[in-house]
N, C-alpha and C. Protein backbone atom coordinates (compact mmCIF):
# COMPACT_ATOMS: atom_id res chain seq x y z
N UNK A 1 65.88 8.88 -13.91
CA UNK A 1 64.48 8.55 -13.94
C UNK A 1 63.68 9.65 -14.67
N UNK A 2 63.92 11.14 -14.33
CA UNK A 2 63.38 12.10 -14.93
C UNK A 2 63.65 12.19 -16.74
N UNK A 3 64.49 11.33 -17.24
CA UNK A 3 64.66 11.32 -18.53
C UNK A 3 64.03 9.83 -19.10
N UNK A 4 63.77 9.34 -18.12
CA UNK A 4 63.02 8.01 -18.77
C UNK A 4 61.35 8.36 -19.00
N UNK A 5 60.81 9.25 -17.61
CA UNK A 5 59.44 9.91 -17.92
C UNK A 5 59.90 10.76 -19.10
N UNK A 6 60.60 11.88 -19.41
CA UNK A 6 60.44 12.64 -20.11
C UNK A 6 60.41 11.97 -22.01
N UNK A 7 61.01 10.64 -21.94
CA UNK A 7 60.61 9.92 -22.93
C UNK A 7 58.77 9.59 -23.18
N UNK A 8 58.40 8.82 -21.60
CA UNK A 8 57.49 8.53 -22.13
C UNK A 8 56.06 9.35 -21.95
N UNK A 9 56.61 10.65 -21.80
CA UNK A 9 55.71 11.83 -21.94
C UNK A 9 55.61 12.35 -23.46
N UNK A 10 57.01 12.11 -23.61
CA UNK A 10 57.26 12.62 -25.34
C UNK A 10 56.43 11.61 -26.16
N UNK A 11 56.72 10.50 -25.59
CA UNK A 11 56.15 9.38 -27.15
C UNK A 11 54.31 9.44 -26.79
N UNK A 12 53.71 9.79 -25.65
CA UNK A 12 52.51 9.49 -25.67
C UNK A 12 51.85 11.10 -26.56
N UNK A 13 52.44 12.41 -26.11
CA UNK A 13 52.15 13.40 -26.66
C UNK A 13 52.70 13.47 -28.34
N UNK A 14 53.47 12.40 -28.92
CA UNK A 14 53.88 12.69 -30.63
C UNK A 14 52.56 11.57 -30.89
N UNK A 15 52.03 10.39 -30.21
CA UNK A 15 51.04 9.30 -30.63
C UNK A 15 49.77 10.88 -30.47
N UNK A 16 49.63 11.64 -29.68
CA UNK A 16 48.31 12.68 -29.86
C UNK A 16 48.22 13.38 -30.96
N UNK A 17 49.73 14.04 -30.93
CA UNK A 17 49.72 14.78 -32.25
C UNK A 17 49.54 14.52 -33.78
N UNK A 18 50.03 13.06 -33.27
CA UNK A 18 50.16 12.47 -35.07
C UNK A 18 48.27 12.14 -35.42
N UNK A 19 48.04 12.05 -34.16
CA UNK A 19 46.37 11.63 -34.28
C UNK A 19 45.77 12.64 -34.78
N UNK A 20 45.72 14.26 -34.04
CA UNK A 20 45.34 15.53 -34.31
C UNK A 20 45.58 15.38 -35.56
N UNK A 21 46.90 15.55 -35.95
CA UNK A 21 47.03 15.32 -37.32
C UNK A 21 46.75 15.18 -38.69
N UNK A 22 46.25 13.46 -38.24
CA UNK A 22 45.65 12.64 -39.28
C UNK A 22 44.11 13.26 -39.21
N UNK A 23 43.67 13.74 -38.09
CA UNK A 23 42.11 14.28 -38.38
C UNK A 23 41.85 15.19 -39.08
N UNK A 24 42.90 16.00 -38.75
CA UNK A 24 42.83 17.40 -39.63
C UNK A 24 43.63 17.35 -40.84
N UNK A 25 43.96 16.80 -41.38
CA UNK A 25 44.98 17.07 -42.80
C UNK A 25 43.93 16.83 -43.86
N UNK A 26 42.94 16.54 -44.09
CA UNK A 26 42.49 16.51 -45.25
C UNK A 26 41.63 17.78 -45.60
N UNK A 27 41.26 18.39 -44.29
CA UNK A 27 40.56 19.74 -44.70
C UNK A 27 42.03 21.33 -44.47
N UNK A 28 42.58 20.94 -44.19
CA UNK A 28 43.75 21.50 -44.15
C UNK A 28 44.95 21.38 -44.75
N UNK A 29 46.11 22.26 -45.21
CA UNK A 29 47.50 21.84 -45.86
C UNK A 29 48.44 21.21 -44.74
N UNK A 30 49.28 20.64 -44.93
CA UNK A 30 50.01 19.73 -44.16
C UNK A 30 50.74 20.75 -43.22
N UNK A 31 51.66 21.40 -43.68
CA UNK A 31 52.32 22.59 -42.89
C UNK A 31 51.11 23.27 -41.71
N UNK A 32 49.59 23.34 -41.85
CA UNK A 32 48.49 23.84 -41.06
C UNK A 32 48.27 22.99 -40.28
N UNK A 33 47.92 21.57 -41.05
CA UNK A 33 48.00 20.53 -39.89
C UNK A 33 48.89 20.35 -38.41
N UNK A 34 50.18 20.76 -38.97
CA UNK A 34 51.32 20.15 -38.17
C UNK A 34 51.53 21.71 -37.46
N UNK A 35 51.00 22.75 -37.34
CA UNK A 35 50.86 23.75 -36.32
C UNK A 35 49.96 23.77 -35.68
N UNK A 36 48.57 23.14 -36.13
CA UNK A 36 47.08 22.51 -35.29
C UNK A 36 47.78 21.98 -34.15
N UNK A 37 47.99 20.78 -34.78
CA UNK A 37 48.69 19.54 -33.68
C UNK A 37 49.58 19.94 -32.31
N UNK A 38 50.07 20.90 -33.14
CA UNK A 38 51.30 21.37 -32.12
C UNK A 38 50.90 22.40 -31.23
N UNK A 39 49.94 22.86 -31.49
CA UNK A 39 49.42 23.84 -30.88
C UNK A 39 48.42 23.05 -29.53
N UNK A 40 47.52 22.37 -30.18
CA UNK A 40 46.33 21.35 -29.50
C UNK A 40 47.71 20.56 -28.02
N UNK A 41 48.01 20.15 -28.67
CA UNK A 41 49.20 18.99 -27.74
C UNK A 41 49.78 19.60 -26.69
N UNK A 42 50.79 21.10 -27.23
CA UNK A 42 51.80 21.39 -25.90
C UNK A 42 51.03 21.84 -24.53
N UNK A 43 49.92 22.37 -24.38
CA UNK A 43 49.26 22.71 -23.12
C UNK A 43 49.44 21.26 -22.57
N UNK A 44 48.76 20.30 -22.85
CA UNK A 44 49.19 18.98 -22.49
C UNK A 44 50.29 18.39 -22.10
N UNK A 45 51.54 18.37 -23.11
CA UNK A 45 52.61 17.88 -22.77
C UNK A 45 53.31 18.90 -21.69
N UNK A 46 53.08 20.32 -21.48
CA UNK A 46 53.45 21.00 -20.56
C UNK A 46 53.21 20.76 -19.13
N UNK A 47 51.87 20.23 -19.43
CA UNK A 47 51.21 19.90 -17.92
C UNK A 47 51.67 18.36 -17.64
N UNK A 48 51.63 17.48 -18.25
CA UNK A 48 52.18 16.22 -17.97
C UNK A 48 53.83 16.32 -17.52
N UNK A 49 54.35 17.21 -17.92
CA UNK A 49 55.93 17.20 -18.29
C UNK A 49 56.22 17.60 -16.52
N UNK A 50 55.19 18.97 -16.35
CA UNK A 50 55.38 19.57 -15.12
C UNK A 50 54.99 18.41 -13.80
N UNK A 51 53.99 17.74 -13.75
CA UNK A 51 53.64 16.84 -12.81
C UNK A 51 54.11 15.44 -12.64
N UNK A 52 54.72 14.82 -13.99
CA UNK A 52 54.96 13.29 -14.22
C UNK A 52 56.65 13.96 -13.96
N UNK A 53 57.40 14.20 -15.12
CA UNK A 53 59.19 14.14 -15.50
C UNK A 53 59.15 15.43 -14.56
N UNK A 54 58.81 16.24 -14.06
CA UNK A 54 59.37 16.99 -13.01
C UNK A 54 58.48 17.72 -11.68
N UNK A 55 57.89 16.98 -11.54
CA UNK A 55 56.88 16.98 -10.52
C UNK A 55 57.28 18.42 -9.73
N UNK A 56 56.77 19.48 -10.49
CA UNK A 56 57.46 20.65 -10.42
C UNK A 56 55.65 21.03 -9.49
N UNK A 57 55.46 21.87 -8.67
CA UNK A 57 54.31 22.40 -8.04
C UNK A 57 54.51 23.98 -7.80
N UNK A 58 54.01 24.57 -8.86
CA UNK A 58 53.93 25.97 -8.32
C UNK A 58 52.80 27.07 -8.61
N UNK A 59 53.05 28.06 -8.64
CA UNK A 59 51.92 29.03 -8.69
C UNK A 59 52.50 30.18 -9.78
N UNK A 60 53.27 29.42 -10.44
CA UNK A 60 53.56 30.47 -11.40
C UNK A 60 52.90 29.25 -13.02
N UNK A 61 51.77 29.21 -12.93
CA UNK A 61 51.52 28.10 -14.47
C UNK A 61 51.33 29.23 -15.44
N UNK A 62 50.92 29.74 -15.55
CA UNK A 62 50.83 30.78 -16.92
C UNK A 62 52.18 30.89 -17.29
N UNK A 63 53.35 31.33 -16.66
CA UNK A 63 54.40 31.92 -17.46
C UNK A 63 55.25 30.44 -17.49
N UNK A 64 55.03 29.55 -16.43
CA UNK A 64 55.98 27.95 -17.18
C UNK A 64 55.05 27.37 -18.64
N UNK A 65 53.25 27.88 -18.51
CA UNK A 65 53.27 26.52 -19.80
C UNK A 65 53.65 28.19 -20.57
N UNK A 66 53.49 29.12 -20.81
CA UNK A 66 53.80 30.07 -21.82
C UNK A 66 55.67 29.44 -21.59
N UNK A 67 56.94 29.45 -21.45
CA UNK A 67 57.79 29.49 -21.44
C UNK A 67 58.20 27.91 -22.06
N UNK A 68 57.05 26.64 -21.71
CA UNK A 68 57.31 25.53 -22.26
C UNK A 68 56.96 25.43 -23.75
N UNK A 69 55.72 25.87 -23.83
CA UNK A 69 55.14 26.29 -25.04
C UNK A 69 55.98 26.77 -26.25
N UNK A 70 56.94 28.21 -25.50
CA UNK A 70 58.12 28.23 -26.48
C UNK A 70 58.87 27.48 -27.31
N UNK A 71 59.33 26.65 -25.54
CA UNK A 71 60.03 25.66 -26.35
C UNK A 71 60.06 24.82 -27.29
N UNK A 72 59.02 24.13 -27.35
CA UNK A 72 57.80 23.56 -28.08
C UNK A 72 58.03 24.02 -29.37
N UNK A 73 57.31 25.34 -29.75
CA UNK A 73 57.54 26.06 -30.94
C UNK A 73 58.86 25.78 -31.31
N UNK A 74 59.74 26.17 -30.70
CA UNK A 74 61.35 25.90 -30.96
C UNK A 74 61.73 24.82 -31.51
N UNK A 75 61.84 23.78 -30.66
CA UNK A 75 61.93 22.31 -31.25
C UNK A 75 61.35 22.22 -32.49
N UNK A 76 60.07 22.22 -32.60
CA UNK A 76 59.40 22.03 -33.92
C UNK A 76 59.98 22.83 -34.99
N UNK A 77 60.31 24.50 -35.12
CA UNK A 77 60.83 24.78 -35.75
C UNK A 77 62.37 24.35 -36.31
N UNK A 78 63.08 24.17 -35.04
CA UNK A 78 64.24 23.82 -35.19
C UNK A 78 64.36 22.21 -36.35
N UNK A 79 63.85 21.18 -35.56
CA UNK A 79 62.88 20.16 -36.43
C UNK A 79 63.23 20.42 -38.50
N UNK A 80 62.38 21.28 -38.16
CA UNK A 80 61.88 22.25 -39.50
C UNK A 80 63.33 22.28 -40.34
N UNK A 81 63.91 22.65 -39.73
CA UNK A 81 65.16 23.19 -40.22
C UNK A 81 66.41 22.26 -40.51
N UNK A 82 66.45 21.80 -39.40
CA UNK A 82 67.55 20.44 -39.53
C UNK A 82 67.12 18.95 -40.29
N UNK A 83 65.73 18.96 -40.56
CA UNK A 83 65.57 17.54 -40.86
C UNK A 83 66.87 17.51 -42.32
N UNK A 84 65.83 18.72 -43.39
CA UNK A 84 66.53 18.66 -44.84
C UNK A 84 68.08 18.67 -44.49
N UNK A 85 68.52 19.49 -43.65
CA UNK A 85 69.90 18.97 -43.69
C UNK A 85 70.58 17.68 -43.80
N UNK A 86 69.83 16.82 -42.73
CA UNK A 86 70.50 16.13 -42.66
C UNK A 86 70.34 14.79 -43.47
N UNK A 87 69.32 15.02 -43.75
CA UNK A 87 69.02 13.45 -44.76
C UNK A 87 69.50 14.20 -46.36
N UNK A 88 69.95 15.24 -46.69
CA UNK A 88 70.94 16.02 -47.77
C UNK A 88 71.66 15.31 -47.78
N UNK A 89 72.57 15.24 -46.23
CA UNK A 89 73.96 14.12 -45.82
C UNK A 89 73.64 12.89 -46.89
N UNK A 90 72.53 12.14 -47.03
CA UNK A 90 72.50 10.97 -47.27
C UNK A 90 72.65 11.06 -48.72
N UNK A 91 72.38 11.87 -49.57
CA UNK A 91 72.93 11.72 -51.09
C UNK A 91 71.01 12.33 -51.16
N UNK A 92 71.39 11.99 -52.73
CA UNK A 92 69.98 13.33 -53.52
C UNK A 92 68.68 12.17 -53.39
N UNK A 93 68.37 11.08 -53.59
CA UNK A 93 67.70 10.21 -53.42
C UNK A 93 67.90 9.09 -52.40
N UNK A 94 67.71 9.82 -50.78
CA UNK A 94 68.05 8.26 -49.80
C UNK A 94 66.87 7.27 -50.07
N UNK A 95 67.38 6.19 -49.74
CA UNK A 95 65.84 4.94 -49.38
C UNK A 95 64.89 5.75 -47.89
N UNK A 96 63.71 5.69 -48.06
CA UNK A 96 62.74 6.04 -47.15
C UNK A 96 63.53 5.26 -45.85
N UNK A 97 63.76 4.18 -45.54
CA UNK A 97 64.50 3.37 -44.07
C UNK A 97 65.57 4.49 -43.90
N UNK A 98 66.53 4.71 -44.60
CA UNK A 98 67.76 5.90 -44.35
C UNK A 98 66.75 6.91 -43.62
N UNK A 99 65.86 7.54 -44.89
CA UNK A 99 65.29 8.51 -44.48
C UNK A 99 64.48 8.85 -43.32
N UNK A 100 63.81 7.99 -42.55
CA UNK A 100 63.34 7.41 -41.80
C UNK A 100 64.22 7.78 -40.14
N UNK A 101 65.18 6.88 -40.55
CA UNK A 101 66.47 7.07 -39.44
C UNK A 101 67.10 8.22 -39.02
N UNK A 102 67.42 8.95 -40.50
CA UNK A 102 67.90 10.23 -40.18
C UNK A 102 66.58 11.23 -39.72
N UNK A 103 65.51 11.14 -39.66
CA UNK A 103 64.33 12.20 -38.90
C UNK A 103 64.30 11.83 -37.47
N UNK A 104 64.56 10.46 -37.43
CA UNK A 104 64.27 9.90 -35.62
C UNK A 104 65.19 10.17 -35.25
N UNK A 105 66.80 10.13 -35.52
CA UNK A 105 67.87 10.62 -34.59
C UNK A 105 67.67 12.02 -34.66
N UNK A 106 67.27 13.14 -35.71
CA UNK A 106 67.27 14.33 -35.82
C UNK A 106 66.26 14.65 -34.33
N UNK A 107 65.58 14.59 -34.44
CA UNK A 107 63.93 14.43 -33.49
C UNK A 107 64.20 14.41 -32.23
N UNK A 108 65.35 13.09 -32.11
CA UNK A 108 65.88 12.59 -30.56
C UNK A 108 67.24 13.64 -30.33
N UNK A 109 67.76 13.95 -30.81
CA UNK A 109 68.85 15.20 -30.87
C UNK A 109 68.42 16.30 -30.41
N UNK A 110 67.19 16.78 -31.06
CA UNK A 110 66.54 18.42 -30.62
C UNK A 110 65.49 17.82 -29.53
N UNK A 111 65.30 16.56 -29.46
CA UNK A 111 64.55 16.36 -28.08
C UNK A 111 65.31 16.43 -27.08
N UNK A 112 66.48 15.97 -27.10
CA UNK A 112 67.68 16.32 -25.95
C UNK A 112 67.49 16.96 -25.61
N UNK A 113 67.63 18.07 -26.45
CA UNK A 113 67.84 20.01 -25.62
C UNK A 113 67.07 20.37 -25.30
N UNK A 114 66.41 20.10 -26.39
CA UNK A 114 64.16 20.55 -25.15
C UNK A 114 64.55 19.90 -23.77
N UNK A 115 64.90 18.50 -23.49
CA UNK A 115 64.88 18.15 -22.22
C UNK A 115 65.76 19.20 -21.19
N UNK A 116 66.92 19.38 -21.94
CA UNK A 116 67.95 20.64 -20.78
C UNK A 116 67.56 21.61 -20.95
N UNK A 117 66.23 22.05 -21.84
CA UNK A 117 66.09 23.54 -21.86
C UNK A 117 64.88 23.51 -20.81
N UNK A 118 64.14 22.67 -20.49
CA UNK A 118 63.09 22.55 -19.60
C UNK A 118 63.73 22.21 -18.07
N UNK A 119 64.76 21.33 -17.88
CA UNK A 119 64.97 20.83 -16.34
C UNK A 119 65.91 22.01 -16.25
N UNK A 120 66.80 22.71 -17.19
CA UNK A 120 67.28 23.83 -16.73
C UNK A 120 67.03 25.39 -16.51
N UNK A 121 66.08 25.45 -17.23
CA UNK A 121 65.24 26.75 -16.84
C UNK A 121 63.85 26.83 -17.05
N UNK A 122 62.91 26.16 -17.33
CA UNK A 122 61.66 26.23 -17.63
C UNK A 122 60.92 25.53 -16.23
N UNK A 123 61.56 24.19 -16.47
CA UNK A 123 61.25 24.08 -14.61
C UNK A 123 62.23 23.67 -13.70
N UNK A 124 63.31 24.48 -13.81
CA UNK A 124 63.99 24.12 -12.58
C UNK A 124 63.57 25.17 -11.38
N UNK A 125 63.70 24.13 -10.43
CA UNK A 125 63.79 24.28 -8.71
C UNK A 125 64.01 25.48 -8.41
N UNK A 126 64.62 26.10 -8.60
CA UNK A 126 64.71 27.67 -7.99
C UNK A 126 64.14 28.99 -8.41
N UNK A 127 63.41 28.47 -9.71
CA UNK A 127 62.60 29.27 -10.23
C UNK A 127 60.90 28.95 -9.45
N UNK A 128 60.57 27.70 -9.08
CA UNK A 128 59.59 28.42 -8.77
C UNK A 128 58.94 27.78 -6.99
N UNK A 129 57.84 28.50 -6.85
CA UNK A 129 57.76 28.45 -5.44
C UNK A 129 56.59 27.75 -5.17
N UNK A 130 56.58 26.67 -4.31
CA UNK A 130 55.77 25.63 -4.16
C UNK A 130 54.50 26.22 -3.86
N UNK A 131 53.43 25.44 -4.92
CA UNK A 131 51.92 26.49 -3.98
C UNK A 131 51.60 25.60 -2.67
N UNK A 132 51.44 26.26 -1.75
CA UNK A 132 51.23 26.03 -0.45
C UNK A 132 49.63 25.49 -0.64
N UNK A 133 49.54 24.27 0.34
CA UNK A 133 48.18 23.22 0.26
C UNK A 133 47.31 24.07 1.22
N UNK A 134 45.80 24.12 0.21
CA UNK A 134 45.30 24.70 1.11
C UNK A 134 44.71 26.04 0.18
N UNK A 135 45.01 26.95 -0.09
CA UNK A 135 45.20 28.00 -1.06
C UNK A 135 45.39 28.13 -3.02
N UNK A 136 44.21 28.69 -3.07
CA UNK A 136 44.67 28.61 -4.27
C UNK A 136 45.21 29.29 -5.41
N UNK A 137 45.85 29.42 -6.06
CA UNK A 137 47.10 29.83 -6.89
C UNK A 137 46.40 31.13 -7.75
N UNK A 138 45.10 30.51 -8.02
CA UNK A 138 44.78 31.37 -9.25
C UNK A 138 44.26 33.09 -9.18
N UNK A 139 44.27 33.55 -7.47
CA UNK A 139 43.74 34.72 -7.37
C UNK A 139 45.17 35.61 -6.99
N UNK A 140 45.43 37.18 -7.06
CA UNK A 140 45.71 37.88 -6.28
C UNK A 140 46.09 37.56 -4.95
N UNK A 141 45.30 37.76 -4.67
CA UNK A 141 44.47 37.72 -2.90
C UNK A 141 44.67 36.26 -2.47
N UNK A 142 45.77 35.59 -2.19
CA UNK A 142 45.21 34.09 -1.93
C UNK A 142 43.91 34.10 -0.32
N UNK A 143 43.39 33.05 -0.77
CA UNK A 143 41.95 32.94 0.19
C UNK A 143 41.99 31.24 0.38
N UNK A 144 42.17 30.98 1.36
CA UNK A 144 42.22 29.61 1.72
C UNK A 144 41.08 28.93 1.63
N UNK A 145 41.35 28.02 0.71
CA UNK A 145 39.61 27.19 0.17
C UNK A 145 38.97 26.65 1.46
N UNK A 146 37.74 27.41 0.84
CA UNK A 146 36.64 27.39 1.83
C UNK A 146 36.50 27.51 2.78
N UNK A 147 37.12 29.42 2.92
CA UNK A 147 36.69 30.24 4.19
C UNK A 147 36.60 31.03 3.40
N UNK A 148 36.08 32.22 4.35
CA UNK A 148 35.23 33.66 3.69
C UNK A 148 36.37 34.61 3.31
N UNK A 149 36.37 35.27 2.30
CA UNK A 149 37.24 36.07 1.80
C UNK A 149 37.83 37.44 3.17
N UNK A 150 38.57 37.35 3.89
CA UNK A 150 38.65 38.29 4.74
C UNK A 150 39.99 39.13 4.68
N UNK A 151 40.19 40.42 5.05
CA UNK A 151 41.38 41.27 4.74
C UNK A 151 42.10 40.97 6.02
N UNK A 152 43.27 40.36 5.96
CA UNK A 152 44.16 40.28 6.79
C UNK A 152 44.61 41.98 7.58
N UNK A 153 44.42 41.87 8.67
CA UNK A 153 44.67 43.14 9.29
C UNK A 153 45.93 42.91 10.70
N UNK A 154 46.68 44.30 10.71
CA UNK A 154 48.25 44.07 11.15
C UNK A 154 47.67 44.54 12.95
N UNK A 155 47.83 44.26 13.54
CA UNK A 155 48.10 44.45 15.00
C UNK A 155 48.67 45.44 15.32
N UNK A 156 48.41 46.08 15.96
CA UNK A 156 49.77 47.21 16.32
C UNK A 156 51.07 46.68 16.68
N UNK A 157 51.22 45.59 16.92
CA UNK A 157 52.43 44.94 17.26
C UNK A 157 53.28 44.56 15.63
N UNK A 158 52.72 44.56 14.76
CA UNK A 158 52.87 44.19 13.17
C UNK A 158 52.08 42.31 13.39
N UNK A 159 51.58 42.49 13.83
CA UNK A 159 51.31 40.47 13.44
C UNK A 159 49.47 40.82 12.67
N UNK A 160 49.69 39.95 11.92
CA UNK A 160 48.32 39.48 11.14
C UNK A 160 47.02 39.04 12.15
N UNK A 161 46.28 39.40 11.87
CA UNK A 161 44.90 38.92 12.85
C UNK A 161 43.88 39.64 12.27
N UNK A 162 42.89 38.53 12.25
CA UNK A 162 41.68 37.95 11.35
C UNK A 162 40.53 39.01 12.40
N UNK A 163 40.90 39.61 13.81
CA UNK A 163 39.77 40.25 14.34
C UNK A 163 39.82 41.85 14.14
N UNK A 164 38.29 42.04 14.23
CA UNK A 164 38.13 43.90 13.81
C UNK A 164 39.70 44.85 14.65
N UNK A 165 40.09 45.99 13.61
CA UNK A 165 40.75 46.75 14.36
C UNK A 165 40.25 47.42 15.91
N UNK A 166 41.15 47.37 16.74
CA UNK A 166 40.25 48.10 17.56
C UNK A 166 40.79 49.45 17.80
N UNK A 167 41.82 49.67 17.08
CA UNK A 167 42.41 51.16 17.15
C UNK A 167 41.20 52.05 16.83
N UNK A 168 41.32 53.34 17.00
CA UNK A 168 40.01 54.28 16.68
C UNK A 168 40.33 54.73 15.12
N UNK A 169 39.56 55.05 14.68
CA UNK A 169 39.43 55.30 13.24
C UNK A 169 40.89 56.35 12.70
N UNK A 170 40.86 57.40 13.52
CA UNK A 170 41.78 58.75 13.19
C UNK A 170 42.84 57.98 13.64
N UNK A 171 43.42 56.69 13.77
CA UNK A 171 44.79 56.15 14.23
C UNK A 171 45.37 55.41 12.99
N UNK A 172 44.24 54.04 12.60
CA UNK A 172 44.36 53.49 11.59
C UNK A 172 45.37 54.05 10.22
């Protein structure tokens, strides 16, 4: 199931990009365009990827979309690299349909591995730690939404409690 979302996360985020795209290519060179796009899109497809194809919940988002993001770059470069190869395969002048074919299997090939490079380390399960409901992710200090910011203080027994010390000052 997680590879059937991760399809149709992919095809709705390449329908954004190709859009970005087409907006920007006429005041821009094509190679600029197609790093716009890619740039604009992956925060997106990172966050869709994380909640839809791996309903991943944690408190580490900066370093998964920075680490998806990579990937991202990767693929595309990789992309970059393998298309000319492989439509080379097809002789010095293929028909655009050949040509065509050989970019979509190329595409779906390095989309593979993006998929195992994401369910296997970008968001797999043991990397990250569920944010707890209630609290929110984005401070230091977690502070449970909507109560007053207060310093957790240890008991003499070691337990946490929310009331004034009552040890005397020179103990503390």
């Amino acid at each position: 199931m997680r590879l059937l979302w991760f399809m149709v996360v992919g095809a709705v985020s390449t329908v954004v990009q190709t859009i970005v795209y087409v907006a920007v290519r006429e005041a821009v060179p094509a190679i600029w365009a197609s790093w716009l796009a890619l740039l604009v899109v992956t925060p997106l497809n990172t966050e869709l990827h994380r909640r839809v194809t791996f309903a991943v919940k944690t408190t580490a988002l900066g370093r998964l979309h920075w680490e998806a993001g990579l990937t991202s770059v990767a693929v595309f470069v990789a992309n970059l690299a393998a298309a000319p190869l492989f439509t080379g395969l097809a002789g010095p002048n293929p028909p655009a349909v050949i040509e065509a074919l050989i970019l979509a299997l190329t595409g779906s090939l390095i989309g593979g591995a993006r998929y195992l490079v994401l369910r296997g380390w970008v968001f797999a399960a043991h990397r990250h730690q569920p944010a707890q409901p209630g609290f929110r992710a984005d401070r230091r200090c977690r502070v449970a939404v909507g109560s007053r910011r207060r310093r957790a203080r240890l008991s003499p027994t070691g337990r946490r409690s929310a009331a004034p010390d009552q040890r005397p000052a020179s103990t503390r």
